[in-house]
Protein backbone atom coordinates (compact mmCIF):
# COMPACT_ATOMS: atom_id res chain seq x y z
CA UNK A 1 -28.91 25.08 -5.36
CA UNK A 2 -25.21 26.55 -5.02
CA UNK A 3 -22.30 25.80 -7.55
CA UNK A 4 -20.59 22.10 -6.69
CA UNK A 5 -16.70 22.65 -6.71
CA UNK A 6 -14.50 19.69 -7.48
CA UNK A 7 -12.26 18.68 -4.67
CA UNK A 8 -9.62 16.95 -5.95
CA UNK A 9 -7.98 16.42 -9.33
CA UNK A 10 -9.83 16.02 -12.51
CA UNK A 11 -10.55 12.36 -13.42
CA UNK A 12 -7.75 10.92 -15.54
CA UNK A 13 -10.17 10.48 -18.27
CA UNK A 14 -10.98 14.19 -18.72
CA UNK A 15 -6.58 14.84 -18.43
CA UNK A 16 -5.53 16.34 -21.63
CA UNK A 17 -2.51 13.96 -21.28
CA UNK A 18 -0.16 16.29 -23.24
CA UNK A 19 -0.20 18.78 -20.34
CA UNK A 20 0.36 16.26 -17.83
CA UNK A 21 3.61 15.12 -19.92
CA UNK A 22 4.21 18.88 -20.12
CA UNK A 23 4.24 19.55 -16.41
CA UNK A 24 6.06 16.04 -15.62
CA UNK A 25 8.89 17.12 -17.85
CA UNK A 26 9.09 20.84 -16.35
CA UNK A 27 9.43 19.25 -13.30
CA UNK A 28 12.41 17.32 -13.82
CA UNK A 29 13.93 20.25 -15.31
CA UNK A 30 13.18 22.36 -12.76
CA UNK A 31 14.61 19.36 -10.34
CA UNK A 32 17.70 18.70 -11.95
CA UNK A 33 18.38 22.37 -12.00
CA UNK A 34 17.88 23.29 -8.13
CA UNK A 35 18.38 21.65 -4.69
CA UNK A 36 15.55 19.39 -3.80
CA UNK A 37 14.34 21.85 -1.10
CA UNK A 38 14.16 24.40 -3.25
CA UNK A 39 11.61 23.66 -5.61
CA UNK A 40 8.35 25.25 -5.46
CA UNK A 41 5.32 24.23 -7.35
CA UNK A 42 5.10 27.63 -8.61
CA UNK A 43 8.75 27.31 -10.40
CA UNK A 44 7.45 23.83 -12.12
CA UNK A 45 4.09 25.71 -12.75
CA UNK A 46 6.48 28.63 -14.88
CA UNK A 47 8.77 26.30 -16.44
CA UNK A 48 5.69 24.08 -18.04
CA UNK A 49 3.95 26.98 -19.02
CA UNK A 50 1.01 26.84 -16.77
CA UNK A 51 -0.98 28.17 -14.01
CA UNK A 52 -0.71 26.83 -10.21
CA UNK A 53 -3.88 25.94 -10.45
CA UNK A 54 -3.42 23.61 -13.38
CA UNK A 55 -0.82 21.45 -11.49
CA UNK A 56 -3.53 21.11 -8.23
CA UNK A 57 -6.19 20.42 -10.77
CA UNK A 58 -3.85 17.71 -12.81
CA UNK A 59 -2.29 16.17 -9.27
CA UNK A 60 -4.71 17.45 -6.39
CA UNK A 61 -3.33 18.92 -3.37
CA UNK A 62 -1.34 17.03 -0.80
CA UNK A 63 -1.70 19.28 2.17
């Protein structure tokens, strides 16, 4: 049997909710600092002091 990946974002219950307030925060930073447009996820990723990945894991991906 092969490896099951998880497709979306890890269950709420398994969230280390600090990191999710940490990312939330960056984000508003990172929003009240730039133009709406402007914002990548890889700015909010840098200002909360985490990878990309983290953010897809914490909020899945939208696309």
């Amino acid at each position: 049997m092969g490896v099951q990946r998880h497709a979306g974002p890890v269950p709420a219950t398994r969230q280390d909710p600090a990191v999710r307030e940490r990312i939330e925060w960056a984000a508003v930073q990172v929003f009240a600092d730039s133009e709406f447009h402007h914002v990548t996820l890889q700015q909010i990723a840098r200002a909360a002091s985490c990878s990309l990945q983290t953010i897809y894991r914490y909020y899945g991906d939208d696309g």
